[in-house]
N, C-alpha and C. Protein backbone atom coordinates (compact mmCIF):
# COMPACT_ATOMS: atom_id res chain seq x y z
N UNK A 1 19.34 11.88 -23.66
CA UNK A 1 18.64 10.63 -23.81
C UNK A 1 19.50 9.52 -23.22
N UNK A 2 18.75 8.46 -22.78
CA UNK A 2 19.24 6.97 -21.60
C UNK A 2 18.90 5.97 -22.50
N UNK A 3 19.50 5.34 -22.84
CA UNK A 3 19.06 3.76 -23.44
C UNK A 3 19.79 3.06 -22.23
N UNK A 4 18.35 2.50 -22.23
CA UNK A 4 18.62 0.67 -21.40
C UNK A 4 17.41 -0.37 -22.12
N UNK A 5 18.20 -1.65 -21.79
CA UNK A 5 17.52 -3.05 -22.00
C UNK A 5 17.03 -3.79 -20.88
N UNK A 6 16.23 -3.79 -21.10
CA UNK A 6 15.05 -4.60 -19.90
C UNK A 6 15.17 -5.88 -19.72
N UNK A 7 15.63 -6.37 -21.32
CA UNK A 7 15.37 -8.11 -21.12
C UNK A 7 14.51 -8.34 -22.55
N UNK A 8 13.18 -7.35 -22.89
CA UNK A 8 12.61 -7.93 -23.63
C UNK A 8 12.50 -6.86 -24.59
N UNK A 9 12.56 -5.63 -24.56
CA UNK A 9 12.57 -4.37 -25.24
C UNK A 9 13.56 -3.19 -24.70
N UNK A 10 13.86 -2.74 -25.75
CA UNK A 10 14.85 -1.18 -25.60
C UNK A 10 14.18 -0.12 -25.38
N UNK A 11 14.58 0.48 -24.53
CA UNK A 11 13.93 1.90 -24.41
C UNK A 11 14.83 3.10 -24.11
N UNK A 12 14.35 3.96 -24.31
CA UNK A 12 14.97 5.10 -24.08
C UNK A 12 14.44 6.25 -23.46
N UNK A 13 15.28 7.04 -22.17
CA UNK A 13 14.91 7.75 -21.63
C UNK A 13 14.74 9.30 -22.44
N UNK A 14 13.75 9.67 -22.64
CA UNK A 14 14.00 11.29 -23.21
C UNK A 14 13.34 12.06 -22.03
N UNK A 15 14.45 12.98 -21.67
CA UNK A 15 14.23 13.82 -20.29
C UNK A 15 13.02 14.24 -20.37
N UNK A 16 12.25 14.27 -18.95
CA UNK A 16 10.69 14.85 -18.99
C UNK A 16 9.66 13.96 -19.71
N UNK A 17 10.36 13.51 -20.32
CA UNK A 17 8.91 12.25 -21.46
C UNK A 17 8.92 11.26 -21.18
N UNK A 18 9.54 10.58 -20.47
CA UNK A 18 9.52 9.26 -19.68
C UNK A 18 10.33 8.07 -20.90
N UNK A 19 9.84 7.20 -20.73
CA UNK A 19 10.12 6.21 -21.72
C UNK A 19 9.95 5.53 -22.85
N UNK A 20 10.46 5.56 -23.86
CA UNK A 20 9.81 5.51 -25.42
C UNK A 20 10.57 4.18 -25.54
N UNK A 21 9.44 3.08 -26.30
CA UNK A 21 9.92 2.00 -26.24
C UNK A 21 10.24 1.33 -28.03
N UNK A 22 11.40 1.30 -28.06
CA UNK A 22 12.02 1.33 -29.67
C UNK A 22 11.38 0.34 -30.69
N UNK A 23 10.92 0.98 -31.69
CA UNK A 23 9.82 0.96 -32.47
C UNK A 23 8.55 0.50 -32.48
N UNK A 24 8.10 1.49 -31.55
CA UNK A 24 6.68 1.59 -30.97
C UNK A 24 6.94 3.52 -31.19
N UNK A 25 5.81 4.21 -32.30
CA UNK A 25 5.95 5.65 -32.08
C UNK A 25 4.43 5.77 -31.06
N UNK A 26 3.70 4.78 -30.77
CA UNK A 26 2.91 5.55 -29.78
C UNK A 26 2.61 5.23 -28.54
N UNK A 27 3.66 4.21 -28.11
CA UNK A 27 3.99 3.25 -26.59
C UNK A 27 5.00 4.40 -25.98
N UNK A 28 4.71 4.48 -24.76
CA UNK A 28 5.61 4.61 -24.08
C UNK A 28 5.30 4.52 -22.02
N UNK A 29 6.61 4.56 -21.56
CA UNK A 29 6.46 4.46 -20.10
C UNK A 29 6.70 5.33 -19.08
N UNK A 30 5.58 5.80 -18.15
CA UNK A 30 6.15 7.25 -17.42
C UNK A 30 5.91 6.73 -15.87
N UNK A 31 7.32 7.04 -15.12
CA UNK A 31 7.16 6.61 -13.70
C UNK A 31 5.75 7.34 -13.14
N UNK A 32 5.19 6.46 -12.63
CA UNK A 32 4.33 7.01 -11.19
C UNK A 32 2.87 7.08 -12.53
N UNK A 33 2.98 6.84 -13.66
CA UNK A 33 1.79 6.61 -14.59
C UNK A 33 1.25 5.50 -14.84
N UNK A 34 0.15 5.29 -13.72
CA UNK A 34 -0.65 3.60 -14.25
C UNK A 34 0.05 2.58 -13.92
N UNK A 35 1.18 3.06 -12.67
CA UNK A 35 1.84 2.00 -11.98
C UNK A 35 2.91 1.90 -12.68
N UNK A 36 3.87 2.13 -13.57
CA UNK A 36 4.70 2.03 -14.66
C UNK A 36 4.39 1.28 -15.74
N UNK A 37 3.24 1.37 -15.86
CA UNK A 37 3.27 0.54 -17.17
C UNK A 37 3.17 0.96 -18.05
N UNK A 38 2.95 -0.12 -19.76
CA UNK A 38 3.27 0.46 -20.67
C UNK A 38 1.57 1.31 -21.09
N UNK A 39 1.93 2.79 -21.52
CA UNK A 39 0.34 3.39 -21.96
C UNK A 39 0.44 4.10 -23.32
N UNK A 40 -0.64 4.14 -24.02
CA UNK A 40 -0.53 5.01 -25.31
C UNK A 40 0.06 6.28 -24.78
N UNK A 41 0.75 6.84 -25.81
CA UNK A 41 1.46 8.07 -25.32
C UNK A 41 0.51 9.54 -25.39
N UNK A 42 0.73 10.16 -23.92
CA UNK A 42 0.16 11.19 -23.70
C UNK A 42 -1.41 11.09 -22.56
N UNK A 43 -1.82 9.66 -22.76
CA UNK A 43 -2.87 9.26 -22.17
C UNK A 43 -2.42 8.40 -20.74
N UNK A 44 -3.41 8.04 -20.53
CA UNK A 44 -3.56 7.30 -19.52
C UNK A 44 -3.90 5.71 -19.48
N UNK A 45 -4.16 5.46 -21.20
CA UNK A 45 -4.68 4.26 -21.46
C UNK A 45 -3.39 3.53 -21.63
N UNK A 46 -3.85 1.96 -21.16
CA UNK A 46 -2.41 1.03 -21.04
C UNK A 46 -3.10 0.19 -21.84
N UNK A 47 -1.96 -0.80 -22.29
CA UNK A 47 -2.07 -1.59 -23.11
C UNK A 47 -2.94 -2.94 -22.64
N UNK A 48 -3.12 -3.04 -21.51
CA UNK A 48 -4.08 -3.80 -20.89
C UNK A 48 -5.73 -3.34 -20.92
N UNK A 49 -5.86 -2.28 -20.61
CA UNK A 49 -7.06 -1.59 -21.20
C UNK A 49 -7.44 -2.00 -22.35
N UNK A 50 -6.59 -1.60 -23.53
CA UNK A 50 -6.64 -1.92 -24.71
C UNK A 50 -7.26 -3.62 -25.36
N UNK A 51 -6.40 -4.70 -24.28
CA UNK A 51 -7.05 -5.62 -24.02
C UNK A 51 -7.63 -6.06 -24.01
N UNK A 52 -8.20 -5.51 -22.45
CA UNK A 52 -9.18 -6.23 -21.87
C UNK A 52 -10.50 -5.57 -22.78
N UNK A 53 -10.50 -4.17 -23.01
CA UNK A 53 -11.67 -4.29 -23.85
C UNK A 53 -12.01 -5.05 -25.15
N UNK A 54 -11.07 -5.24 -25.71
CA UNK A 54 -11.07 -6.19 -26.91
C UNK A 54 -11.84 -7.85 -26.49
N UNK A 55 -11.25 -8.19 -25.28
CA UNK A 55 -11.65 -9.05 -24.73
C UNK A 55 -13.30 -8.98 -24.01
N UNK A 56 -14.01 -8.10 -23.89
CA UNK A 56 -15.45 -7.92 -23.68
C UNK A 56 -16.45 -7.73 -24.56
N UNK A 57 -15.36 -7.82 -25.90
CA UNK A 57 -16.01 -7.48 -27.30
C UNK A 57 -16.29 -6.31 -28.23
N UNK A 58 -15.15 -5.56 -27.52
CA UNK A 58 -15.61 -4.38 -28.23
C UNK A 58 -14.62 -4.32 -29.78
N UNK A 59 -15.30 -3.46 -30.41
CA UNK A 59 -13.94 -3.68 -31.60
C UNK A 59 -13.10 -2.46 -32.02
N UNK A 60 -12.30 -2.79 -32.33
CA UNK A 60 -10.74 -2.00 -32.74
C UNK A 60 -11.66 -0.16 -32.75
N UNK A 61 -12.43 -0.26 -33.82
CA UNK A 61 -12.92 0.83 -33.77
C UNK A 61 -13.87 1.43 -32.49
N UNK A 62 -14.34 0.92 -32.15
CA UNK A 62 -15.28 1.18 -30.67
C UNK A 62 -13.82 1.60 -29.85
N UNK A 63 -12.88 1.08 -29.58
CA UNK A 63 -11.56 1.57 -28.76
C UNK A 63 -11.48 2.68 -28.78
N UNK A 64 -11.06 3.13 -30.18
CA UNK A 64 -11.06 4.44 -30.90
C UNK A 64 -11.63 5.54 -30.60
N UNK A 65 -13.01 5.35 -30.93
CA UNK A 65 -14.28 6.22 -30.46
C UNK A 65 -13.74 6.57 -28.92
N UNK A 66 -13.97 5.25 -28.19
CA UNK A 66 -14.21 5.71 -26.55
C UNK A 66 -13.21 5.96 -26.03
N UNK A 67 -12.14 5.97 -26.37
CA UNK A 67 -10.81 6.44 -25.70
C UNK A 67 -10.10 7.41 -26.38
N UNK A 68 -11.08 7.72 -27.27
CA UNK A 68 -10.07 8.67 -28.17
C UNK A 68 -8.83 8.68 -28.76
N UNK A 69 -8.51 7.25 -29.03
CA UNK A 69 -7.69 7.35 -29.86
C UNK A 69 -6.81 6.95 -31.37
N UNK A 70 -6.00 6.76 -31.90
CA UNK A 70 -5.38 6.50 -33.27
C UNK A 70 -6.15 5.04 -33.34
N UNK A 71 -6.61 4.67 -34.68
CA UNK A 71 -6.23 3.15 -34.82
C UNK A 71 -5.20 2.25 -34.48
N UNK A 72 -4.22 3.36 -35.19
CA UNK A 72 -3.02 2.95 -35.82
C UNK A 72 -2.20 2.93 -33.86
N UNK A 73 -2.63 3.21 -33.19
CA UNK A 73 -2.06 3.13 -31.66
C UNK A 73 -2.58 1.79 -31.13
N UNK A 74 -4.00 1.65 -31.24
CA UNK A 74 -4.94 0.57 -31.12
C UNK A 74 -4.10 -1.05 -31.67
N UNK A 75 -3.23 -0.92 -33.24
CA UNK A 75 -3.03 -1.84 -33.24
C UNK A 75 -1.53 -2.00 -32.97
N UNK A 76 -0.98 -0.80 -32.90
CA UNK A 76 0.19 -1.02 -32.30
C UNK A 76 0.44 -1.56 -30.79
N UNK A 77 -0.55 -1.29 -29.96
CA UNK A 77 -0.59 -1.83 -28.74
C UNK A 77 -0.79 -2.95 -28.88
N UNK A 78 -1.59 -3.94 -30.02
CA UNK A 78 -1.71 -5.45 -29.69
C UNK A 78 -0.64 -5.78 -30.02
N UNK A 79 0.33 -5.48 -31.25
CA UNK A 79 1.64 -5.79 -32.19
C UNK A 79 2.76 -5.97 -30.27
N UNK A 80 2.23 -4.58 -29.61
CA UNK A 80 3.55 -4.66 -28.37
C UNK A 80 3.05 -6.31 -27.77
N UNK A 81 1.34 -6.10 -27.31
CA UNK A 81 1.03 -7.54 -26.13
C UNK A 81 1.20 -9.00 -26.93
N UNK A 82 1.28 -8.58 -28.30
CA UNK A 82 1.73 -10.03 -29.04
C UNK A 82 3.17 -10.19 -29.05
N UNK A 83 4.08 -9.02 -29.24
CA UNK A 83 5.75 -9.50 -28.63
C UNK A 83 6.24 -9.86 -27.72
N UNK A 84 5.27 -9.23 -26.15
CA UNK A 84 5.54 -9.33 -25.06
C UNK A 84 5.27 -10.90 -24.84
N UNK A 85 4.15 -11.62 -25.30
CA UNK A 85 3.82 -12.98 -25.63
C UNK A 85 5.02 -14.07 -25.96
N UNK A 86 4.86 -13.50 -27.01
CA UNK A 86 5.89 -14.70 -27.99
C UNK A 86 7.64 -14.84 -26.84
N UNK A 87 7.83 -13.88 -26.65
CA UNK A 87 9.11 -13.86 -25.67
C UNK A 87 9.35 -13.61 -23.79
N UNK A 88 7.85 -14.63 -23.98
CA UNK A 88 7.64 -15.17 -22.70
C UNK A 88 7.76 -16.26 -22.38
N UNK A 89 8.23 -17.26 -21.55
CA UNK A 89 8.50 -18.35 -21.68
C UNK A 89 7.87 -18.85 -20.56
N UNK A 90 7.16 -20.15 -20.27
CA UNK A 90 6.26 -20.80 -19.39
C UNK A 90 7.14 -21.73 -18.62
N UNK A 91 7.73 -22.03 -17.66
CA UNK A 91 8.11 -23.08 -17.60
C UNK A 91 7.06 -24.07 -16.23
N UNK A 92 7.03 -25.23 -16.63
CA UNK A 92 6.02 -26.53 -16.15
C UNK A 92 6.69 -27.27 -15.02
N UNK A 93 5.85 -27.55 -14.09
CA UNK A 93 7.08 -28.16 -12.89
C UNK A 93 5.88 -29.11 -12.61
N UNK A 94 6.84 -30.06 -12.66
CA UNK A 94 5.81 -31.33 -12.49
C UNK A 94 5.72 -31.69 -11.11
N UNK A 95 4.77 -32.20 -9.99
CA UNK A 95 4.66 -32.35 -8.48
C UNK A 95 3.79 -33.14 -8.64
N UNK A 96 3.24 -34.21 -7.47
CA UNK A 96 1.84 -34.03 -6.71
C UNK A 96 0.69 -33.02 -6.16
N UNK A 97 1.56 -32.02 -5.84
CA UNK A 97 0.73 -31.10 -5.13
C UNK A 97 -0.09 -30.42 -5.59
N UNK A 98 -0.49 -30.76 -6.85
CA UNK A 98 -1.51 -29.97 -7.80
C UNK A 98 -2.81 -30.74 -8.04
């Protein structure tokens, strides 16, 4: 196993399994999977998926159903896009050119 820090989360390499991101048991990241991003583990679904359907109205449980998977993954993926949030920082540049 590889631990490295990204900046915003720890992860760890476990050979063959790609990247498990520390305390998240159903996040993780596999090169050349969905572009590297972060997906429920074992699937193909990313946390943007997860998202954006939330965002078209579907609900927590409808996720479930159609993607087949955990709740408990469902809300762990918003718990990750709400950390990834909070420890993002905006910064404002003031111009004319806007």
């Amino acid at each position: 196993m590889i631990n490295l820090f990204c900046g915003l989360f720890n992860f760890s390499w476990v050979f063959g399994l790609g990247f498990r991101i520390y305390g998240y048991r159903y996040l993780e990241v596999l090169p050349g999977r969905c572009g590297g991003r972060v997906t429920i583990r074992g699937t193909r679904i990313t946390v943007d998926d997860i998202l954006e359907s939330l965002a078209n109205g579907w609900s927590v449980d409808e996720i479930c159903v159609e993607f087949n998977i955990s709740r408990e993954a469902v809300l762990e993926a918003l718990k990750y896009a709400s950390e990834l949030l909070r420890k993002t920082e905006v910064l404002v540049i003031e111009g004319n050119g806007f």
